[in-house]
PDB file of N, CA and C in Angstrom:
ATOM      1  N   UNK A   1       8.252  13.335  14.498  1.00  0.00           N
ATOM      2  CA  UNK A   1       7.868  11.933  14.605  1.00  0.00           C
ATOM      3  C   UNK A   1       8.299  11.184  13.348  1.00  0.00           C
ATOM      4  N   UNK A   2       8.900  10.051  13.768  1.00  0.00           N
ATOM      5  CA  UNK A   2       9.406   9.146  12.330  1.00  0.00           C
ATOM      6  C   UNK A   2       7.949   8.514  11.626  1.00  0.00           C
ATOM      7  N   UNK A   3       8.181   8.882  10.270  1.00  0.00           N
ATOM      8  CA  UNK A   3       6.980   7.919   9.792  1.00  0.00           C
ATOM      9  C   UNK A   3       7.432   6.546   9.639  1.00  0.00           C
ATOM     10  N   UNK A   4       6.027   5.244   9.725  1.00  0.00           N
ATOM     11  CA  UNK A   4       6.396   3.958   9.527  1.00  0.00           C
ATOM     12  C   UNK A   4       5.631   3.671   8.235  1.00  0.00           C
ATOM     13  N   UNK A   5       6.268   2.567   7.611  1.00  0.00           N
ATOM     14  CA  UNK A   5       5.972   2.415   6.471  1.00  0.00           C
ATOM     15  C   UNK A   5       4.616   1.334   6.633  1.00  0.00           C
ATOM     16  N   UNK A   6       3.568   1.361   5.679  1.00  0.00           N
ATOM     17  CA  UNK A   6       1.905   1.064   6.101  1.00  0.00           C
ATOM     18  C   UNK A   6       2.243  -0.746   5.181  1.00  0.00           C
ATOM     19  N   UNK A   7       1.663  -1.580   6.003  1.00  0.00           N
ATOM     20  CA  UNK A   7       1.480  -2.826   5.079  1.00  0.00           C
ATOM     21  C   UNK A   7       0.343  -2.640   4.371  1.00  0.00           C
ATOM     22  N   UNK A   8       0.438  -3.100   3.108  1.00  0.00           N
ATOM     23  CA  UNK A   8      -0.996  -3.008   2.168  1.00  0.00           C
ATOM     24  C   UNK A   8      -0.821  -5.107   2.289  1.00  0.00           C
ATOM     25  N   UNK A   9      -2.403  -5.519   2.134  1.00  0.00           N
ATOM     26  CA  UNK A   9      -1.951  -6.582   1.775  1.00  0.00           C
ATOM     27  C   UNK A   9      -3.123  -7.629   1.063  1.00  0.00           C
ATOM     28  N   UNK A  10      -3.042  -8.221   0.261  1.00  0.00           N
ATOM     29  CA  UNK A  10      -3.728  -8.747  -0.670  1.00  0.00           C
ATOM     30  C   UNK A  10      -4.348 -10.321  -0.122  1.00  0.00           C
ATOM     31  N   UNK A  11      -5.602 -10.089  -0.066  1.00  0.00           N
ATOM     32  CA  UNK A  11      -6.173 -11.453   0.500  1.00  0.00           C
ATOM     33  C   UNK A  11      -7.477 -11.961  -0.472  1.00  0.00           C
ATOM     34  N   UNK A  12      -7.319 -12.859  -1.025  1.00  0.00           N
ATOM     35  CA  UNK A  12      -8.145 -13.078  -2.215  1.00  0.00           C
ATOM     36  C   UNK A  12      -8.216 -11.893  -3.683  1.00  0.00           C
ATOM     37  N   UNK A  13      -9.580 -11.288  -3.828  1.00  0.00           N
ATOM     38  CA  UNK A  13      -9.427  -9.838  -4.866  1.00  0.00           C
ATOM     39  C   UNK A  13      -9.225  -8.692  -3.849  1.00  0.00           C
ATOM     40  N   UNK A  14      -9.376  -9.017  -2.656  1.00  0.00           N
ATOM     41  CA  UNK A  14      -9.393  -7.593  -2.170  1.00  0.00           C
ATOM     42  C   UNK A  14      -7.842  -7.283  -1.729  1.00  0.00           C
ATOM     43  N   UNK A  15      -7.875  -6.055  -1.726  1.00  0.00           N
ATOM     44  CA  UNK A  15      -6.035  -5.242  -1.142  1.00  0.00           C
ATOM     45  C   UNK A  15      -6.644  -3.805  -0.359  1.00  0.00           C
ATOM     46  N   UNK A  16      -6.060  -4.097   0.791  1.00  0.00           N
ATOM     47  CA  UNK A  16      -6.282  -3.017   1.806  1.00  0.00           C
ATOM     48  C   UNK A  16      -5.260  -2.656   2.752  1.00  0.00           C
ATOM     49  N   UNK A  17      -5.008  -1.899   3.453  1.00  0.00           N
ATOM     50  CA  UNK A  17      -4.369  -1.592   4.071  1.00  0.00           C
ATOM     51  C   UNK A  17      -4.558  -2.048   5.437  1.00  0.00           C
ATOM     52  N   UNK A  18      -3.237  -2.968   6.434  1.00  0.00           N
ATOM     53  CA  UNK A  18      -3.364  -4.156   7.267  1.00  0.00           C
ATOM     54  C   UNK A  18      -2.995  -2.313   8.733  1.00  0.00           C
ATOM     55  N   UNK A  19      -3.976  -1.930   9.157  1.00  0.00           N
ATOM     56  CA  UNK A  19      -3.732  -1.279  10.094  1.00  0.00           C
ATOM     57  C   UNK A  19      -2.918  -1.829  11.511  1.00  0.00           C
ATOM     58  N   UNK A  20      -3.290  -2.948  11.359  1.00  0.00           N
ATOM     59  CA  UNK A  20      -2.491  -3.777  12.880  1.00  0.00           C
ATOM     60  C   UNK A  20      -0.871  -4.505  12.538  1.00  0.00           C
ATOM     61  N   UNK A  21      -0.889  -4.909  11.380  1.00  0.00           N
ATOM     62  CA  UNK A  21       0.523  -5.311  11.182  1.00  0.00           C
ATOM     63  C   UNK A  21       0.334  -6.914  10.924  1.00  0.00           C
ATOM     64  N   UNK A  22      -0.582  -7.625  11.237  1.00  0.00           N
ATOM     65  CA  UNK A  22      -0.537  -8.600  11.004  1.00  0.00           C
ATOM     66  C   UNK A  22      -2.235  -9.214  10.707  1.00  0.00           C
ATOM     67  N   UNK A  23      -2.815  -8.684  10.046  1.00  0.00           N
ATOM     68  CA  UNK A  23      -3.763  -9.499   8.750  1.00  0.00           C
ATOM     69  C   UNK A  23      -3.174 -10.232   7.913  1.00  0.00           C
ATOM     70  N   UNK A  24      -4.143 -11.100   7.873  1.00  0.00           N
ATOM     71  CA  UNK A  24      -3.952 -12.898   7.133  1.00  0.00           C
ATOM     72  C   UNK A  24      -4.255 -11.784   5.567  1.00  0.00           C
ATOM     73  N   UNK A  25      -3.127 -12.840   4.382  1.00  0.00           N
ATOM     74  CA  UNK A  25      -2.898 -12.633   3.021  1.00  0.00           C
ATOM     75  C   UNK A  25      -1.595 -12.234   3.143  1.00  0.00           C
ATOM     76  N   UNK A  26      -1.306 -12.162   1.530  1.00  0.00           N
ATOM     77  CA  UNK A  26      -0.334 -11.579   0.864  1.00  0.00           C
ATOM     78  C   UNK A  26       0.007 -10.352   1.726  1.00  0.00           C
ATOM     79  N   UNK A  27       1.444  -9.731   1.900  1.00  0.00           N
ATOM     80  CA  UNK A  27       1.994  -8.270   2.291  1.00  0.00           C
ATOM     81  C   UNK A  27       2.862  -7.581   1.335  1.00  0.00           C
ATOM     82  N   UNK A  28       2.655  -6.419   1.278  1.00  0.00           N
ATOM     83  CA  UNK A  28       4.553  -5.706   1.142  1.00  0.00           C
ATOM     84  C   UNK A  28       3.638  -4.607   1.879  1.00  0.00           C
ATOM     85  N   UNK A  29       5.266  -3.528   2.064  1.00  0.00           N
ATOM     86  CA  UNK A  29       4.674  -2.461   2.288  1.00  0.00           C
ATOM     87  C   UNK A  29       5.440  -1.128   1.785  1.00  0.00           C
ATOM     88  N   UNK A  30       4.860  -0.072   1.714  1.00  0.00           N
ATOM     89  CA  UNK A  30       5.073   1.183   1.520  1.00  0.00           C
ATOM     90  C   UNK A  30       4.827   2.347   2.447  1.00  0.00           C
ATOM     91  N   UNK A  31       6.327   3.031   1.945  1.00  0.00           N
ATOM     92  CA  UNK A  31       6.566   4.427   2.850  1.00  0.00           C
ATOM     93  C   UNK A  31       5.765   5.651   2.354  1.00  0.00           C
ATOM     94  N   UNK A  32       5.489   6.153   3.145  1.00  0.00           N
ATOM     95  CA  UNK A  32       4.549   7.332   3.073  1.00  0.00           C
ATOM     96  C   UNK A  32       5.462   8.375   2.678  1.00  0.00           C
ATOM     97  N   UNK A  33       6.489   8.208   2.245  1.00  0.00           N
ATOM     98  CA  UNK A  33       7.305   9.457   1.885  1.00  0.00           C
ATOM     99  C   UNK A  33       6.819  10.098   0.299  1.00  0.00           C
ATOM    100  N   UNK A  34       5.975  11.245  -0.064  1.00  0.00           N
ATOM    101  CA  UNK A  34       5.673  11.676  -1.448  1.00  0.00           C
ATOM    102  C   UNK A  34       6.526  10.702  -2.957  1.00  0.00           C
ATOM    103  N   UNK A  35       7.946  11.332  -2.408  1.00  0.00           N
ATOM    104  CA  UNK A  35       8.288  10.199  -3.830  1.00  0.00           C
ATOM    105  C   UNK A  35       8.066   9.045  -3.644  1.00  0.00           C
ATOM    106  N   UNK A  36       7.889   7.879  -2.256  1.00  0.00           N
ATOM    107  CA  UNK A  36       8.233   6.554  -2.849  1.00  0.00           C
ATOM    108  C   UNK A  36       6.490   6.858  -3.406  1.00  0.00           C
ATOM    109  N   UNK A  37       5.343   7.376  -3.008  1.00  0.00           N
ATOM    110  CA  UNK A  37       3.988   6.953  -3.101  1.00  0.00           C
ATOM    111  C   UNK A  37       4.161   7.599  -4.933  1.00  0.00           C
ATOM    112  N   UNK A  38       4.661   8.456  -5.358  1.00  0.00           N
ATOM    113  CA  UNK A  38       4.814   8.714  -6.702  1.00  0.00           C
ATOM    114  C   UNK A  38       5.126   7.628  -7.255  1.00  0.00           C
ATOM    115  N   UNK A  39       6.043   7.186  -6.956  1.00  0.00           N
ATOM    116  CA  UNK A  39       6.674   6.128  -7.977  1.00  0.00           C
ATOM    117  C   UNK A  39       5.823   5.116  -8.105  1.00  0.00           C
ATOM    118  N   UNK A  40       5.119   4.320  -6.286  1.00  0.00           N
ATOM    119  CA  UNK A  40       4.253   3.768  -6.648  1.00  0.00           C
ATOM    120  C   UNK A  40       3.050   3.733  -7.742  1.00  0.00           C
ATOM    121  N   UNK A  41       2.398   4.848  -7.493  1.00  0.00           N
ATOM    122  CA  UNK A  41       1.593   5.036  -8.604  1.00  0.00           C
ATOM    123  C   UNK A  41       2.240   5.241  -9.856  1.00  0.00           C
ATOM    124  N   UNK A  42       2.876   5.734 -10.448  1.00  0.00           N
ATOM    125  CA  UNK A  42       3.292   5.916 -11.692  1.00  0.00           C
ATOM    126  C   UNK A  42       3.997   3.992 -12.196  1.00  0.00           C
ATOM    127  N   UNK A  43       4.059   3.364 -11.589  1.00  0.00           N
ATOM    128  CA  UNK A  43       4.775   1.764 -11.654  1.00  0.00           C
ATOM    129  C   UNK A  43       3.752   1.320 -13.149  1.00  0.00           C
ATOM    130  N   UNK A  44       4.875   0.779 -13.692  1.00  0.00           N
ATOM    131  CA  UNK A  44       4.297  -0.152 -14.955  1.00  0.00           C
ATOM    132  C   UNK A  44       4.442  -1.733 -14.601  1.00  0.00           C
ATOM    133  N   UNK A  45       4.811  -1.878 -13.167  1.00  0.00           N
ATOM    134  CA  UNK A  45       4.800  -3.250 -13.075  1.00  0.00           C
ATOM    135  C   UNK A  45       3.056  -4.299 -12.809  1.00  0.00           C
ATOM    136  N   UNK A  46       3.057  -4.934 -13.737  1.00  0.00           N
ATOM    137  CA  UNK A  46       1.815  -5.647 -13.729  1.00  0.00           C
ATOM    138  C   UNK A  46       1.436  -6.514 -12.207  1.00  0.00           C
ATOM    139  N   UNK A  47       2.152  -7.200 -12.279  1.00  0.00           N
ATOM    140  CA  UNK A  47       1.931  -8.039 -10.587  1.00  0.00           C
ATOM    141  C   UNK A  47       3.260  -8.026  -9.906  1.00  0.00           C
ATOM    142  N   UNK A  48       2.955  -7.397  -8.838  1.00  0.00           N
ATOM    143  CA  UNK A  48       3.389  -6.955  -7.482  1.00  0.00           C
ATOM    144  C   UNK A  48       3.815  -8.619  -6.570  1.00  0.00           C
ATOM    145  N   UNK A  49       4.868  -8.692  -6.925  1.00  0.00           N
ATOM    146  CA  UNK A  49       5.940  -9.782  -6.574  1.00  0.00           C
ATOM    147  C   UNK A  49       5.067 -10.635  -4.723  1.00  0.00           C
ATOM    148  N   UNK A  50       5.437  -9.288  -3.977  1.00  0.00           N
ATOM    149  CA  UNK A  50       4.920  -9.418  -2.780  1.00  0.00           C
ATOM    150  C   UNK A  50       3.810  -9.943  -2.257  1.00  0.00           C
ATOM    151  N   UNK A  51       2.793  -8.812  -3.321  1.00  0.00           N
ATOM    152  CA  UNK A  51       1.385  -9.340  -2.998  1.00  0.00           C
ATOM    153  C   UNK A  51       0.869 -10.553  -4.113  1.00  0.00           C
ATOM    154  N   UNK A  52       1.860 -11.020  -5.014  1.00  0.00           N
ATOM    155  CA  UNK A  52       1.541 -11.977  -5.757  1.00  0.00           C
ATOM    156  C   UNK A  52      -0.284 -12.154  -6.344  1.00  0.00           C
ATOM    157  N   UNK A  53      -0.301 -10.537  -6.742  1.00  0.00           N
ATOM    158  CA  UNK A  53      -1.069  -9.646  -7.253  1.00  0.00           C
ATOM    159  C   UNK A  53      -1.207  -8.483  -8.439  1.00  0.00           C
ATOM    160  N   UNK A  54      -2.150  -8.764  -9.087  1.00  0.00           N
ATOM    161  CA  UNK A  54      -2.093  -7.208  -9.725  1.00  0.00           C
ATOM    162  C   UNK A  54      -2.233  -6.377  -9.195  1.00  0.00           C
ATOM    163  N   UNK A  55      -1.536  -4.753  -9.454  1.00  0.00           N
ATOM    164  CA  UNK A  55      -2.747  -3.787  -8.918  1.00  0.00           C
ATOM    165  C   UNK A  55      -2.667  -2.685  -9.798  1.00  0.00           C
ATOM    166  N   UNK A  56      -3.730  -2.034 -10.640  1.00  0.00           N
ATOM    167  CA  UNK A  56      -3.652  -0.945 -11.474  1.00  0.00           C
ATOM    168  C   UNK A  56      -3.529   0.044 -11.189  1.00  0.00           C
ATOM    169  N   UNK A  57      -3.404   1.130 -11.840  1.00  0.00           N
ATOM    170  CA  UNK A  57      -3.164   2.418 -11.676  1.00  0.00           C
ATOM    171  C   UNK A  57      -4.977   3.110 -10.691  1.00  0.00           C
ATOM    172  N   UNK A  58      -5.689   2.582 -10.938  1.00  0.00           N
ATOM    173  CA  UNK A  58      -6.850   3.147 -10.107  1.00  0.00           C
ATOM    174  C   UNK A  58      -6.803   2.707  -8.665  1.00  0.00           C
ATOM    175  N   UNK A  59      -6.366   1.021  -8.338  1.00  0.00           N
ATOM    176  CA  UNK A  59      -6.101   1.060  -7.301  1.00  0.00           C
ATOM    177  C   UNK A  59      -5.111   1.435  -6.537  1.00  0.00           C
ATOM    178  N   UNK A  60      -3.783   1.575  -7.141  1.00  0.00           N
ATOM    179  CA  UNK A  60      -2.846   2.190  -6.483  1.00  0.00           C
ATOM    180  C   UNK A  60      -3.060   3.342  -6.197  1.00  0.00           C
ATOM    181  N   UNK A  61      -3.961   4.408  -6.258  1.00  0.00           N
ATOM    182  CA  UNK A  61      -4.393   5.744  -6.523  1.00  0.00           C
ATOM    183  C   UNK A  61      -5.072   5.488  -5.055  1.00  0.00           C
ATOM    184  N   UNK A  62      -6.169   4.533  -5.403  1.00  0.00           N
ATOM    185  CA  UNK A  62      -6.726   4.112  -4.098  1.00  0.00           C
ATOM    186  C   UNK A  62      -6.085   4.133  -2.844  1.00  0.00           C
ATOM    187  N   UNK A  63      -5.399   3.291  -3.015  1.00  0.00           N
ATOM    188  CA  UNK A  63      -4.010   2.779  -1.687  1.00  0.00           C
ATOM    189  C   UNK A  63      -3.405   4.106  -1.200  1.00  0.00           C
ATOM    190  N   UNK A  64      -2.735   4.510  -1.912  1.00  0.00           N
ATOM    191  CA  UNK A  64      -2.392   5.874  -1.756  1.00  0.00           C
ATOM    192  C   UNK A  64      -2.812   6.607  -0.826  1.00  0.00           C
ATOM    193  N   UNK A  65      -3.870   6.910  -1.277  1.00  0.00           N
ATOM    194  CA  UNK A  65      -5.032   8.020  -0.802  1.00  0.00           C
ATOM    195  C   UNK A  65      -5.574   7.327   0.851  1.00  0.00           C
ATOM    196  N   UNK A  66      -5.486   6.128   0.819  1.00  0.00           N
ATOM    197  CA  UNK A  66      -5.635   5.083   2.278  1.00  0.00           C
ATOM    198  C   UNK A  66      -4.363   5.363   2.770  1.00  0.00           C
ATOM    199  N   UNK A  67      -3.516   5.184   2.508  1.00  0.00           N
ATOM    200  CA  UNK A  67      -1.815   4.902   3.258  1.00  0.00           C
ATOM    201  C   UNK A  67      -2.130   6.406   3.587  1.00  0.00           C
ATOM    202  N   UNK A  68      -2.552   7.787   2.871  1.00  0.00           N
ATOM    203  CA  UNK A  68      -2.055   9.155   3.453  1.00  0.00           C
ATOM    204  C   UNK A  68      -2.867   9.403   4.728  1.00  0.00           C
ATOM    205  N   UNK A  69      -4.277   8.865   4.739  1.00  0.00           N
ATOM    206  CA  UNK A  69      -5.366   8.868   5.627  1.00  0.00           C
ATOM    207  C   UNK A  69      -5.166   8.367   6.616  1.00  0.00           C
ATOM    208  N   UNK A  70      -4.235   6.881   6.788  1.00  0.00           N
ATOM    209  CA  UNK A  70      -3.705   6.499   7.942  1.00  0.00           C
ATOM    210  C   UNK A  70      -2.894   6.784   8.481  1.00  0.00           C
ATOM    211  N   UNK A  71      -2.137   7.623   7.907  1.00  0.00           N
ATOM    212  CA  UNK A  71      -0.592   8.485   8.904  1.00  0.00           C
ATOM    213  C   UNK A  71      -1.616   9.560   9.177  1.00  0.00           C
ATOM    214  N   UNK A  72      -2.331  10.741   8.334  1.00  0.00           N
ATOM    215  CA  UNK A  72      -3.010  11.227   9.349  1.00  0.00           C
ATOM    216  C   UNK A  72      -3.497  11.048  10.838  1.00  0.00           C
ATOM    217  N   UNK A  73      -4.260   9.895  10.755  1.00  0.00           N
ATOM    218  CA  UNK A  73      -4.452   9.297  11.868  1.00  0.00           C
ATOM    219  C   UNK A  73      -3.842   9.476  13.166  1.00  0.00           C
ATOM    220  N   UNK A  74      -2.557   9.091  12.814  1.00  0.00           N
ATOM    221  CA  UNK A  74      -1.211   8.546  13.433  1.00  0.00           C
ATOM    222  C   UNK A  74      -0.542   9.783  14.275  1.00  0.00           C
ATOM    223  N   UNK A  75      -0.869  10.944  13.670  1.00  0.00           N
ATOM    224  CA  UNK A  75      -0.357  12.342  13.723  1.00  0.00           C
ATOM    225  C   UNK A  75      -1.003  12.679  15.153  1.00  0.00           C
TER     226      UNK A  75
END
């Protein structure tokens, strides 16, 4: 099965993961593939262009750990 890449998306302080594809806020999204979610987390970039947001190293950890839980799902 092909994996799809999960929208995370930023609506006021909160950032969650848009399970349907189209929740109101800010988007980007990310592939569930080990390296891109490495890189994500390891990122020194302060605000996230997309989500015209910060997000730190605890929440990206967060996200992560959500984006792997929802391809579970998916499985």
């Amino acid at each position: 099965m092909k994996s799809r890449m999960r929208r995370i998306v930023s609506s006021g302080a909160m950032i969650t993961i848009d399970q349907t594809g189209s929740a109101p806020g800010r988007g980007g999204y990310l592939h569930p593939d080990p390296r891109c979610l490495e890189k994500f987390a390891a990122s020194k970039v302060k605000e996230f262009r997309s989500l015209k947001s910060g997000i730190d190293r605890v929440q990206r950890l967060r996200i992560i750990e959500a984006v792997k839980g929802s391809f579970a799902l998916d499985s």
